[in-house]
Protein backbone atom coordinates (compact mmCIF):
# COMPACT_ATOMS: atom_id res chain seq x y z
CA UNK A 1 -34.32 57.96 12.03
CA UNK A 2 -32.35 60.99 12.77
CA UNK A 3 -29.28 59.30 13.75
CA UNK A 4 -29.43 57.99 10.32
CA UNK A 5 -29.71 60.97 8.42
CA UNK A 6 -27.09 61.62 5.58
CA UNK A 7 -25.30 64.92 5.00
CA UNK A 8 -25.17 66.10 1.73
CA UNK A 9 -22.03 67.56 0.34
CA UNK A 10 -21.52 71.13 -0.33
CA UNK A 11 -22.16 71.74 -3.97
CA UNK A 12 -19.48 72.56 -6.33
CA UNK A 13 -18.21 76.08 -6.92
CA UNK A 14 -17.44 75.05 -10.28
CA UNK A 15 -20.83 73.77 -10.84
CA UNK A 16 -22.65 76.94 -9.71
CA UNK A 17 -22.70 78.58 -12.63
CA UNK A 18 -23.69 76.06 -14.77
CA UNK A 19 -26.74 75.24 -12.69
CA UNK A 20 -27.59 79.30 -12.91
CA UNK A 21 -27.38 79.02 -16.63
CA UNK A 22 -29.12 76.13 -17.18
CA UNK A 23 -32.63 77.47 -15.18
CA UNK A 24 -32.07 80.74 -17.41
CA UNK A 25 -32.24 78.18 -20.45
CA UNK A 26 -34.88 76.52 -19.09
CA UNK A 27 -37.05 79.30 -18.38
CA UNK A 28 -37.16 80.34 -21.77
CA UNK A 29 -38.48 76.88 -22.71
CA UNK A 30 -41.63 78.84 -21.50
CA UNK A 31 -42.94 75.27 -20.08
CA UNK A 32 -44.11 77.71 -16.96
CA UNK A 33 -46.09 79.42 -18.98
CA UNK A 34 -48.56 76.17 -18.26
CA UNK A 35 -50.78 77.08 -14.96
CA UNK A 36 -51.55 72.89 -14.59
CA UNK A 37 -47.63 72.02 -14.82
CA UNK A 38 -47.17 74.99 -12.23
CA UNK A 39 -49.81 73.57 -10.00
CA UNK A 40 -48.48 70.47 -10.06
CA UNK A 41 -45.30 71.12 -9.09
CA UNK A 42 -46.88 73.16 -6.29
CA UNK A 43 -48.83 69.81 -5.28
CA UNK A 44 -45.51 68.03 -5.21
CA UNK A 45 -43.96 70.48 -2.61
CA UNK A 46 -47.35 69.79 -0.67
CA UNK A 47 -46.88 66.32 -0.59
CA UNK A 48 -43.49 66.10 -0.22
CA UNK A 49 -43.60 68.45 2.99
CA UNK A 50 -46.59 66.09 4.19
CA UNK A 51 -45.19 62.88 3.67
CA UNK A 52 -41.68 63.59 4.97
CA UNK A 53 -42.89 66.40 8.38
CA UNK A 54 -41.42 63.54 11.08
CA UNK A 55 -38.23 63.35 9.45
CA UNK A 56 -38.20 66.79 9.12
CA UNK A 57 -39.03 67.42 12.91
CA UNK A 58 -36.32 64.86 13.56
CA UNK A 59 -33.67 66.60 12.01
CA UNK A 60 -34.36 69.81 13.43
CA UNK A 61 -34.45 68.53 16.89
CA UNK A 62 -30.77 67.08 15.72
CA UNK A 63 -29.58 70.43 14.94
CA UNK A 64 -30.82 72.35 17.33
CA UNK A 65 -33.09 70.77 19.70
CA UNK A 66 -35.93 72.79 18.34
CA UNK A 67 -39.01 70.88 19.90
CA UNK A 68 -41.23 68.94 17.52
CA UNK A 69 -44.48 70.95 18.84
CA UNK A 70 -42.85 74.63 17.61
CA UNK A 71 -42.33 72.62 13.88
CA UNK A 72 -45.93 71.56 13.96
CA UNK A 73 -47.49 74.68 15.26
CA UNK A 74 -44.71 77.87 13.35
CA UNK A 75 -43.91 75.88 10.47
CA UNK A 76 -45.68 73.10 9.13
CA UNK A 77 -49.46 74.59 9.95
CA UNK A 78 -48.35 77.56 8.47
CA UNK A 79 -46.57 76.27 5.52
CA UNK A 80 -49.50 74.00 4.42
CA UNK A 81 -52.13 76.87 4.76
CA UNK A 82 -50.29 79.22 2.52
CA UNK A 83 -49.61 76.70 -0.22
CA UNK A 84 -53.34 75.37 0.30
CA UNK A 85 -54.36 79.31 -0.52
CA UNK A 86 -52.03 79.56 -3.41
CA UNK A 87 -53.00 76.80 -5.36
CA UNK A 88 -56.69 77.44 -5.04
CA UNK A 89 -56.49 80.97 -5.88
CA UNK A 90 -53.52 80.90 -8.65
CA UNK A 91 -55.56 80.65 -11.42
CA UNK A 92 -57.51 83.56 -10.50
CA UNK A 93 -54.19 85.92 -9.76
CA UNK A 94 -53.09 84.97 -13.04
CA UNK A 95 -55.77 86.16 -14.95
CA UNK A 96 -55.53 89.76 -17.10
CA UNK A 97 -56.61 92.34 -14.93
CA UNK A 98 -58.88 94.63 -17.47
CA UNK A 99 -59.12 98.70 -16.07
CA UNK A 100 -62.32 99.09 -15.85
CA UNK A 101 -62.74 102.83 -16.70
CA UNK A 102 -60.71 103.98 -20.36
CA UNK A 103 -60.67 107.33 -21.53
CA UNK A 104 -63.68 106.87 -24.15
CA UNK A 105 -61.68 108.38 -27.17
CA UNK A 106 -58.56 107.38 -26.62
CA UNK A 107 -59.98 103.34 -25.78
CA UNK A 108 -62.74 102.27 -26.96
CA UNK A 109 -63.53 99.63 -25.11
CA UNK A 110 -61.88 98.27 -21.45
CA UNK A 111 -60.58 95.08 -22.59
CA UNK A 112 -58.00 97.04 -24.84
CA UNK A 113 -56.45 98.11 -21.75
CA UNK A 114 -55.09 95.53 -18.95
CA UNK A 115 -52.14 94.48 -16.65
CA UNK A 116 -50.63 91.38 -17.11
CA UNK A 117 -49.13 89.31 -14.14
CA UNK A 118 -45.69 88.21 -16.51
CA UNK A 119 -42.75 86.08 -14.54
CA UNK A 120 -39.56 87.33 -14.02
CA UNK A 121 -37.23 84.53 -15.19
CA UNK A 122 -34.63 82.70 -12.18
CA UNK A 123 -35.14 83.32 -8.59
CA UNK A 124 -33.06 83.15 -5.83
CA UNK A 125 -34.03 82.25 -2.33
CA UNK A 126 -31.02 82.53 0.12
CA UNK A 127 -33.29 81.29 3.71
CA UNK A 128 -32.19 81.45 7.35
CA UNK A 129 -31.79 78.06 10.22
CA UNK A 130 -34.33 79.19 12.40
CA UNK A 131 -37.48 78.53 10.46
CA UNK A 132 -35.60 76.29 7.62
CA UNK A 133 -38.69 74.86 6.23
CA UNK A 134 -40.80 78.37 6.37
CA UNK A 135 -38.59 80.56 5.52
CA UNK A 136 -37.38 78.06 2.64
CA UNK A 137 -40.46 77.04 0.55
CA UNK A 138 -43.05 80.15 1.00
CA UNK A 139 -41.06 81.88 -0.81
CA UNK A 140 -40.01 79.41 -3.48
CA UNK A 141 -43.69 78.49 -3.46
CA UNK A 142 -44.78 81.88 -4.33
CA UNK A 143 -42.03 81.86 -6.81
CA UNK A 144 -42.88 78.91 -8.94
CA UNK A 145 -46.68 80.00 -8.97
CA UNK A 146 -45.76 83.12 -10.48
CA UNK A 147 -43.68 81.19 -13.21
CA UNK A 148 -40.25 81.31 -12.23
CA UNK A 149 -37.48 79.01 -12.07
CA UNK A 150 -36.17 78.74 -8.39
CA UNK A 151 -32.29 78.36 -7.10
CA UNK A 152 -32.40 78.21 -3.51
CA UNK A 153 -29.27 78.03 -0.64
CA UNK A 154 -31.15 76.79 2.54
CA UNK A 155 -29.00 77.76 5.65
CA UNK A 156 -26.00 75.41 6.42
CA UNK A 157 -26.03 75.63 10.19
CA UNK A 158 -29.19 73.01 10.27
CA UNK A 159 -27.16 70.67 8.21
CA UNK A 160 -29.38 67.70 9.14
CA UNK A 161 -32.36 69.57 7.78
CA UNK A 162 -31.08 70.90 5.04
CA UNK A 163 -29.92 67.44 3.72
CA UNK A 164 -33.76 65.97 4.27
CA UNK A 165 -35.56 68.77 2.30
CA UNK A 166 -32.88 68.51 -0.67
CA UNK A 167 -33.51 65.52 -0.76
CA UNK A 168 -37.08 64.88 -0.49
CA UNK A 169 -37.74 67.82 -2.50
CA UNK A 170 -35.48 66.54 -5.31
CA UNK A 171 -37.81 63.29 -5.91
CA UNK A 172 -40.57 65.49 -6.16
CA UNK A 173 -40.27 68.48 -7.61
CA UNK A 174 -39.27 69.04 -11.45
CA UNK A 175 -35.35 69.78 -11.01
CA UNK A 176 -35.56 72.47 -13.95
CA UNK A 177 -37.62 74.46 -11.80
CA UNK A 178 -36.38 73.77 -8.61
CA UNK A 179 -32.44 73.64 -7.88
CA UNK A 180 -30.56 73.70 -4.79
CA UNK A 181 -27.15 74.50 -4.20
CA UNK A 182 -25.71 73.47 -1.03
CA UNK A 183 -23.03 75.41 0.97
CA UNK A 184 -22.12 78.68 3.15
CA UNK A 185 -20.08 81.64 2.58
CA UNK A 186 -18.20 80.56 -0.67
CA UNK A 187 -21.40 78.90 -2.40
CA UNK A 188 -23.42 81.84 -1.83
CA UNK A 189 -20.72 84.71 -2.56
CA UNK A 190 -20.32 82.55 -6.17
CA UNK A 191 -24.16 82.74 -6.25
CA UNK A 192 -24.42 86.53 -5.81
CA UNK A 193 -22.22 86.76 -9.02
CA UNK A 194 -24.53 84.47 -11.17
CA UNK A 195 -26.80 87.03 -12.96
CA UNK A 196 -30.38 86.20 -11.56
CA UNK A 197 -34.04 88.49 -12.00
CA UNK A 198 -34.81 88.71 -8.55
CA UNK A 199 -33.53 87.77 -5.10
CA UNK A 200 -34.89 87.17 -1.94
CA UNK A 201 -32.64 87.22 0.95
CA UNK A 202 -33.95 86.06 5.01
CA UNK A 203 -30.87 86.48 7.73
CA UNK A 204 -28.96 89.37 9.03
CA UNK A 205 -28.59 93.13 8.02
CA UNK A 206 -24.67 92.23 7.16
CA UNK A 207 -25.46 89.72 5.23
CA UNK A 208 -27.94 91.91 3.93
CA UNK A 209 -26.14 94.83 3.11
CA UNK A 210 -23.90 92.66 0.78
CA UNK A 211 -26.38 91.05 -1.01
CA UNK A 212 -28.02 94.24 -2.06
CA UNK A 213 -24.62 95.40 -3.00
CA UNK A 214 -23.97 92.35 -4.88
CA UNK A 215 -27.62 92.69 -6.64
CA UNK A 216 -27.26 96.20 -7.69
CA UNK A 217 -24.12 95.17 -10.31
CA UNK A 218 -26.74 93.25 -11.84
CA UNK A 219 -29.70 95.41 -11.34
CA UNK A 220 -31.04 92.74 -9.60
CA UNK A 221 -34.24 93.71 -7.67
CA UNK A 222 -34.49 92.21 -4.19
CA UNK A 223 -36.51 91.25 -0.85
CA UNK A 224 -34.35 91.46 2.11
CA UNK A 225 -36.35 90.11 5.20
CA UNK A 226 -34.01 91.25 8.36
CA UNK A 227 -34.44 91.59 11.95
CA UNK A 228 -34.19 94.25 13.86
CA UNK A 229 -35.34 94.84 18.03
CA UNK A 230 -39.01 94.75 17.88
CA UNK A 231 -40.19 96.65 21.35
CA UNK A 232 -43.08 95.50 23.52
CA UNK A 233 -44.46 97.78 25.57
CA UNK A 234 -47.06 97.80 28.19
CA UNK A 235 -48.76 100.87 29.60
CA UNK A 236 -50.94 102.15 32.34
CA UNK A 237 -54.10 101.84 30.61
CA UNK A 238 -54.34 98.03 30.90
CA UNK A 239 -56.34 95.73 33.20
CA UNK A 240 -53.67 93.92 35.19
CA UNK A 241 -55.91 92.64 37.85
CA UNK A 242 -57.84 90.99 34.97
CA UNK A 243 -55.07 90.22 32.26
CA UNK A 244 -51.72 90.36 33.97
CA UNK A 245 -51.01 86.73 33.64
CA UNK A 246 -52.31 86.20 30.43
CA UNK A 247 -50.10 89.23 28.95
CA UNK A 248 -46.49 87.90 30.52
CA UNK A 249 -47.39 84.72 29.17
CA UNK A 250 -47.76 86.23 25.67
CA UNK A 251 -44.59 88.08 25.91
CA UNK A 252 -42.79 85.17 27.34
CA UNK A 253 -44.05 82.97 24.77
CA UNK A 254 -42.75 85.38 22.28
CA UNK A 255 -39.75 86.00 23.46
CA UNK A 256 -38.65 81.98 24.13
CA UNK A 257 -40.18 80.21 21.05
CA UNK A 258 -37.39 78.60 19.13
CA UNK A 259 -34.88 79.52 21.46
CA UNK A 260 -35.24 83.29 20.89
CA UNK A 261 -34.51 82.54 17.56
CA UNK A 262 -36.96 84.38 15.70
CA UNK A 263 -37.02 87.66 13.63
CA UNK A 264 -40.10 89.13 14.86
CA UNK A 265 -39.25 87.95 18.84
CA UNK A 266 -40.25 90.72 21.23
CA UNK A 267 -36.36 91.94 21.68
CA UNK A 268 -36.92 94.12 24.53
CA UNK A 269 -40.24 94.70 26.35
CA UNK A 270 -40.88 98.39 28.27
CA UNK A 271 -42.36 98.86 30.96
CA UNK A 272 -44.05 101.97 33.11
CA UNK A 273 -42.61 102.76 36.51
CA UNK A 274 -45.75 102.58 38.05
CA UNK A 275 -46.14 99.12 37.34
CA UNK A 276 -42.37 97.67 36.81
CA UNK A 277 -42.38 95.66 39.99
CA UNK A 278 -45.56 94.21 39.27
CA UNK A 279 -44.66 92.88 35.82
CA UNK A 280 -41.16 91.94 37.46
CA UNK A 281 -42.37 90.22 40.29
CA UNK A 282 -45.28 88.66 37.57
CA UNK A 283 -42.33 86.89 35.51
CA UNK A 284 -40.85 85.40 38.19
CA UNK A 285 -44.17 83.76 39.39
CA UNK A 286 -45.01 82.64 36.11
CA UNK A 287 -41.52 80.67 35.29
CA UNK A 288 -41.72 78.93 38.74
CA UNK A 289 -44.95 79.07 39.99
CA UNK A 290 -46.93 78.17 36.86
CA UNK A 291 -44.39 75.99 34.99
CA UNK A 292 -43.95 78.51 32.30
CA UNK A 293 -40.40 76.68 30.73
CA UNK A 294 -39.48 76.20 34.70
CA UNK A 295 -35.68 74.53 35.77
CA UNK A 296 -34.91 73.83 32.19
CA UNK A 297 -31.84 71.63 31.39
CA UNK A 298 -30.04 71.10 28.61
CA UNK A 299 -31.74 67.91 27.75
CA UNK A 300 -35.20 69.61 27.95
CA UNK A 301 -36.84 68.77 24.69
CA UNK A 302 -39.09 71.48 25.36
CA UNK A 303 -36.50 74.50 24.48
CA UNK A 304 -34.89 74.90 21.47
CA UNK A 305 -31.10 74.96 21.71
CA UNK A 306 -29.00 78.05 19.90
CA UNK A 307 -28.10 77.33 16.84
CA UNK A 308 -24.21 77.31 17.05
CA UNK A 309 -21.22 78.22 19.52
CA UNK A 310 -20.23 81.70 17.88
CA UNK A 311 -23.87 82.79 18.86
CA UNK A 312 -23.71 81.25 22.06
CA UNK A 313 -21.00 82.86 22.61
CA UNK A 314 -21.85 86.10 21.36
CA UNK A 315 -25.08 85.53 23.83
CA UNK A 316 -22.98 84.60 26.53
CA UNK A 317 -21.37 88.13 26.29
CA UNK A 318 -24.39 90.01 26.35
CA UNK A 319 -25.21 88.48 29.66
CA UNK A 320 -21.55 88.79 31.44
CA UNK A 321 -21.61 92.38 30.25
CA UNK A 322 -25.18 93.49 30.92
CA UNK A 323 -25.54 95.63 34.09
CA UNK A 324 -29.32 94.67 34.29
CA UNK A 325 -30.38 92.31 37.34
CA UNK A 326 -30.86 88.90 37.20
CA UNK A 327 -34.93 88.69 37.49
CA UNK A 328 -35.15 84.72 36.39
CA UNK A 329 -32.79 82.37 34.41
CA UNK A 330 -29.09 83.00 33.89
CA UNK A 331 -27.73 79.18 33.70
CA UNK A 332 -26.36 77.66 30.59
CA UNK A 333 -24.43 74.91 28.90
CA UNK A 334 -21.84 75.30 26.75
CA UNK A 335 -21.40 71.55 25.77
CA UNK A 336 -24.75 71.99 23.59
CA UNK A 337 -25.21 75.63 23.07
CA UNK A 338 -28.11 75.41 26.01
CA UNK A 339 -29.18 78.67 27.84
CA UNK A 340 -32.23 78.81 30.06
CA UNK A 341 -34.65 81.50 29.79
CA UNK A 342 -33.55 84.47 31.07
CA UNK A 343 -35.05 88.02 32.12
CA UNK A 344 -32.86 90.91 33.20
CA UNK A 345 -34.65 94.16 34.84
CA UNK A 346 -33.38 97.66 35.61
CA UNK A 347 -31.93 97.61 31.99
CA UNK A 348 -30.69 101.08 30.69
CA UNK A 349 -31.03 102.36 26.93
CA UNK A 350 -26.98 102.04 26.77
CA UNK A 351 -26.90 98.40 28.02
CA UNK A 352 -24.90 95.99 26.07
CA UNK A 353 -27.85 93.86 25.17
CA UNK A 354 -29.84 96.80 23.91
CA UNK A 355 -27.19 97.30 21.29
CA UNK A 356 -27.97 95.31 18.46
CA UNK A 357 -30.87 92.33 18.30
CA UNK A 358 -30.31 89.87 20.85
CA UNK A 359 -31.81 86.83 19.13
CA UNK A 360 -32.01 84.79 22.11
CA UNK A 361 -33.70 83.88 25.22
CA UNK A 362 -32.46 87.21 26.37
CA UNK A 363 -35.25 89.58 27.73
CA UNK A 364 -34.39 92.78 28.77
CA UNK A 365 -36.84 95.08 31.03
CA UNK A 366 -36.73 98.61 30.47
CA UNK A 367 -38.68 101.21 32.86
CA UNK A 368 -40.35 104.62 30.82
CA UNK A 369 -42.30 107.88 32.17
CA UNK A 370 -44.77 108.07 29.51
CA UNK A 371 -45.64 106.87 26.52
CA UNK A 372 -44.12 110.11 24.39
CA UNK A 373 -40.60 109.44 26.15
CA UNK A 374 -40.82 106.07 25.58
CA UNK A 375 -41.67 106.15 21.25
CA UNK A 376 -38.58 108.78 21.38
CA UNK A 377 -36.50 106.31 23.07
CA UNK A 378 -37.70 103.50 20.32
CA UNK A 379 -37.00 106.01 17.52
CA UNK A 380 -33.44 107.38 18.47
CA UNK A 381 -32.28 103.77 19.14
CA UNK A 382 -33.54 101.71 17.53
CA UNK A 383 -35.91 103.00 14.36
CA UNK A 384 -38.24 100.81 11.84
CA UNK A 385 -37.93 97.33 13.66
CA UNK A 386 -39.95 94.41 12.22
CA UNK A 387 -42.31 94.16 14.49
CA UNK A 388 -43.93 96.27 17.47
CA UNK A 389 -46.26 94.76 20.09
CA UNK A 390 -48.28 97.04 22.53
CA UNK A 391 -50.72 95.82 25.42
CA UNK A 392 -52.80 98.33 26.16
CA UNK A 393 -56.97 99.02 26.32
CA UNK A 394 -56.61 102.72 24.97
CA UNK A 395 -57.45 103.44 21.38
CA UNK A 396 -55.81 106.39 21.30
CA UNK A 397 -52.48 104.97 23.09
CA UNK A 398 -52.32 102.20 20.30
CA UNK A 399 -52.80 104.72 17.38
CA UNK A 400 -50.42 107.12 18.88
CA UNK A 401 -47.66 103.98 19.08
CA UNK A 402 -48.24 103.15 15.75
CA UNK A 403 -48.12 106.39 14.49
CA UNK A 404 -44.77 107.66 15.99
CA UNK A 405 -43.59 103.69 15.40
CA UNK A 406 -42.70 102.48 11.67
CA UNK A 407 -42.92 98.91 11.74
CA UNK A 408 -42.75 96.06 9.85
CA UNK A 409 -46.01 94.52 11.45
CA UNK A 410 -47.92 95.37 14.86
CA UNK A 411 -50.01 93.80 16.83
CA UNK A 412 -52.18 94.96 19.74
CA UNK A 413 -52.63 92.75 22.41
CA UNK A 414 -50.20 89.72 21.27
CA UNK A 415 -47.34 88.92 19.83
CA UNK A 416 -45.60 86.67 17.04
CA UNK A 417 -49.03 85.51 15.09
CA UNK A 418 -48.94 87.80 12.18
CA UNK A 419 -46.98 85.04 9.95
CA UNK A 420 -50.03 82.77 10.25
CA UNK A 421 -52.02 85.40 8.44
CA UNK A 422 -51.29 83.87 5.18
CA UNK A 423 -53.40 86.53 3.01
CA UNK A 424 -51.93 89.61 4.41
CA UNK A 425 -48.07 90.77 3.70
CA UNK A 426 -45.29 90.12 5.83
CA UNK A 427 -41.86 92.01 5.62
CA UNK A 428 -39.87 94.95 7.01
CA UNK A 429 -39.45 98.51 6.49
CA UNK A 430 -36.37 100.40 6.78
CA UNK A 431 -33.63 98.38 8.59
CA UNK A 432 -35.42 95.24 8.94
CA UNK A 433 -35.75 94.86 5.40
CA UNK A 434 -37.89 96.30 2.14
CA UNK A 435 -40.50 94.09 -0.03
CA UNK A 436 -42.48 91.62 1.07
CA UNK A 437 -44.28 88.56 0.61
CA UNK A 438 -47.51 85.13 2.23
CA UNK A 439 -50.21 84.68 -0.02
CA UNK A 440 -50.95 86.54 -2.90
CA UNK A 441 -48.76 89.03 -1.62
CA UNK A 442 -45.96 86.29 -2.86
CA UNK A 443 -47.00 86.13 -6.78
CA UNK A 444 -47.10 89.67 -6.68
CA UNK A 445 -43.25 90.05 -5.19
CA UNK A 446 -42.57 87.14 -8.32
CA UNK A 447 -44.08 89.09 -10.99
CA UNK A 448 -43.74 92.16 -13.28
CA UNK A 449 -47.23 94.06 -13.50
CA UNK A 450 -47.20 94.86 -17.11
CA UNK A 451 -49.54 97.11 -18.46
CA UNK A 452 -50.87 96.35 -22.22
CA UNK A 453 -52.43 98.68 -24.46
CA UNK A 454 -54.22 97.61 -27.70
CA UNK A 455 -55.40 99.94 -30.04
CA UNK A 456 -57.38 100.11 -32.99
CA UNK A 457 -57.54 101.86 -36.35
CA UNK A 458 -60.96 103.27 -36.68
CA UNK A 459 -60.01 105.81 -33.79
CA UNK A 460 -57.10 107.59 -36.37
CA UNK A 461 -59.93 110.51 -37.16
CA UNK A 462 -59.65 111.40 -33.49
CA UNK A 463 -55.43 110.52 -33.03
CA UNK A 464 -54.52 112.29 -36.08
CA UNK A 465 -54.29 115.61 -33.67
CA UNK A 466 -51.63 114.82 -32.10
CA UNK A 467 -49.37 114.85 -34.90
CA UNK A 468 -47.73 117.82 -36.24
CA UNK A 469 -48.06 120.64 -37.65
CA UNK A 470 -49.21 121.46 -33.96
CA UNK A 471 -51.91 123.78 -33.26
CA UNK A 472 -54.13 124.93 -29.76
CA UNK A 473 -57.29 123.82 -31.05
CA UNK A 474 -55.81 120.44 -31.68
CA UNK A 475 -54.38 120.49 -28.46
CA UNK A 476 -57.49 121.60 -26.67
CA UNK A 477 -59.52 118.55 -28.94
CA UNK A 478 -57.12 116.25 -27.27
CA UNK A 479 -57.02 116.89 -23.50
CA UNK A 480 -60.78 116.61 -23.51
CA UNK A 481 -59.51 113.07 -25.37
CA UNK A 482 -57.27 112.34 -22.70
């Protein structure tokens, strides 16, 4: 049970970089090299994720009340559908890609010409509490299928969690390939100084900023998966008599999964004058009419909690210093980090929740002119967010937003369901991040794309040109070569 669960001890600084070194050593044992012992460490992550999901719901309602119904449906669908696609297409992906058209002098054939998918040697996966078991193995998945040794800091702050997949994972999964080190600031600043061949980094832009600092001593390539305020926006050209409902349920449920607590959230949704009371006066209907997450307390096990007092805290100030109005929402408890889902309207640009991301069950309204104003608006404040979400029936609208927009992902129409697309790629662009990774798109991020060359002898007749003494009719001979 969760009341049993044992927490793990940070891991040793001193140990750290002895556990780097020894995944460098065992890497170039080239045992990855075999597809079938890759696979089936791949199978052992499946079945250790299957086997162990109630525990791992458990814990996560332990640390932060996150209901078991969000782990089922964000995570552990997800999770299992991605790993399901890897391991029946890795054998494909890993195949010599041949280029199909060669220069017929130079090559003489196409299989003396092809890109090979090689592995990059030890990976680091530094993950993020609020989707600990997502946000943890697809990448370390996608990692170990490409043929990579794996050192991975899950977040401290879901300590309960964190303790469960070590552990479980552990009796599963070969511990030369997969390590974990355990710990917060100090384990992961000792990390950053172990010399790894790629990184991948989920959490803030701070955080961020350092690791890609850190990285670049060592030439380290890296994925940084940030935040950022993704915008909604509604506009005119939408059937509200038909859809109204439907659409503030969307946002809502986009805005108060997991607390708030989720990278691609809809931050702040805008909102034409024409129609701001409407959508106002819609929210409020929906929370207490329809039951939409209506009188939550703290011992709701229907809302996830936030994570930890310094962001309650820091939530808590947004709200006490906001001069929006109170639409819905507002009451909290600080005993367990609890605050009820909240909408503020009349929100200006300047606003102290429209300052940085609000990751929380924070929604601020913001009223626009026209659709040109309000992409300006997006762009001078807040530029290249993860995600961007637009309800509207126009064609022309949408590819205007997305256009004048520079997102990470967009949807039309909904919100927060591109992770479940497990064979397209998900990541930022600008300051929510640069790489990416799901599905194939996750060997690819784990790989080097080397391109091999393999030529003959018999061709030397036709070569020989290019060799000195240099001459125009040799060079002429060999451009039509080339």
């Amino acid at each position: 049970t969760s009341s049993s669960i044992e927490l793990l001890p940070y891991t040793s600084i001193d140990e750290i970089p002895t556990i780097v070194q020894e995944s460098h050593q065992f890497y170039h044992s080239r045992r990855l090299d075999d597809i079938e012992y890759r696979l089936d460490q791949l199978r052992q992550i499946y079945f250790a994720i299957e086997d162990n999901i109630e525990l791992f719901k458990q814990a996560l309602i332990k640390d932060f009340n996150r209901p078991a119904f969000e782990t089922n449906l964000l995570e552990y669908t997800t999770l299992l559908n991605d790993l399901n696609y890897i391991i029946n297409n890795l054998k494909k992906w890993d195949k010599p890609e041949y280029i199909s058209k060669s220069p017929f002098f130079l090559f003489s054939s196409t299989k003396e010409v092809y890109i090979q998918s090689i592995s990059l040697g030890v990976v680091l996966i530094i993950s993020s509490f609020n989707y600990p078991l997502l946000l943890t193995l697809q990448p370390i998945i996608g990692a170990i299928a490409a043929g990579n040794c794996v050192i991975a800091k899950p977040s401290e702050l879901t300590s309960h969690f964190t303790s469960i997949l070590i552990k479980k994972l552990n009796e599963r999964v070969d511990q030369n390939v997969l390590k974990f080190v355990n710990g917060s600031v100090e384990e992961v600043t000792t990390l950053l100084n172990q010399p790894f061949d790629k990184i991948l980094y989920t959490g803030s832009k701070t955080v961020g900023r350092i690791v890609a600092e850190k990285a670049s001593k060592n030439l380290t390539p890296v994925i940084l998966e940030l935040g950022g305020k993704s915008p909604a926006i509604i506009t005119n050209n939408i059937n509200l008599k038909k859809n109204l409902k439907t659409i503030l349920k969307r946002i809502l449920w986009g805005k108060f999964t997991n607390g708030g607590q989720t990278c691609i959230a809809v931050d702040y949704l805008l909102v034409p004058s024409e129609i701001y009371d409407i959508v106002t006066t819609g929210f409020i209907k929906l929370i207490i009419e329809d039951e939409f997450f209506p009188d939550l307390t703290s011992s709701d096990e229907n809302f996830a909690h936030i994570i930890n007092q310094k962001n309650f805290d820091r939530l808590m100030n947004l709200l006490n210093n906001s001069n929006g109005q109170l639409v819905t929402g507002g009451h909290y408890d600080s005993k367990t980090n609890f605050i009820e889902p909240t909408v503020l309207k009349n929100v200006k640009w300047d606003d102290i929740t429209m300052s940085d991301e609000i990751f929380g069950p924070i929604l601020p309204i913001v009223k626009y002119d026209n659709l040109v104003e309000a992409c300006d608006k997006i762009i001078q404040y807040h530029d290249t967010p993860l995600s961007a979400y637009i309800f509207s029936d126009d064609k022309n609208e949408v590819e205007y937003f997305f256009k004048r927009i520079r997102s990470g992902s967009g949807i039309v129409n909904d919100v927060l369901v591109q992770p479940a697309v497990i064979n397209a790629p998900f990541g930022g662009i600008g300051q929510s991040g640069y790489g990416n990774y799901h599905g194939k798109y996750s060997f690819d991020s784990f790989v080097h794309k080397r391109t091999m060359v393999k030529q003959p002898f018999w061709n030397e007749f036709l070569l020989k040109c290019r060799y000195p003494p240099f001459s125009t009719k040799n060079y002429n001979f060999l451009s039509l070569a080339i």
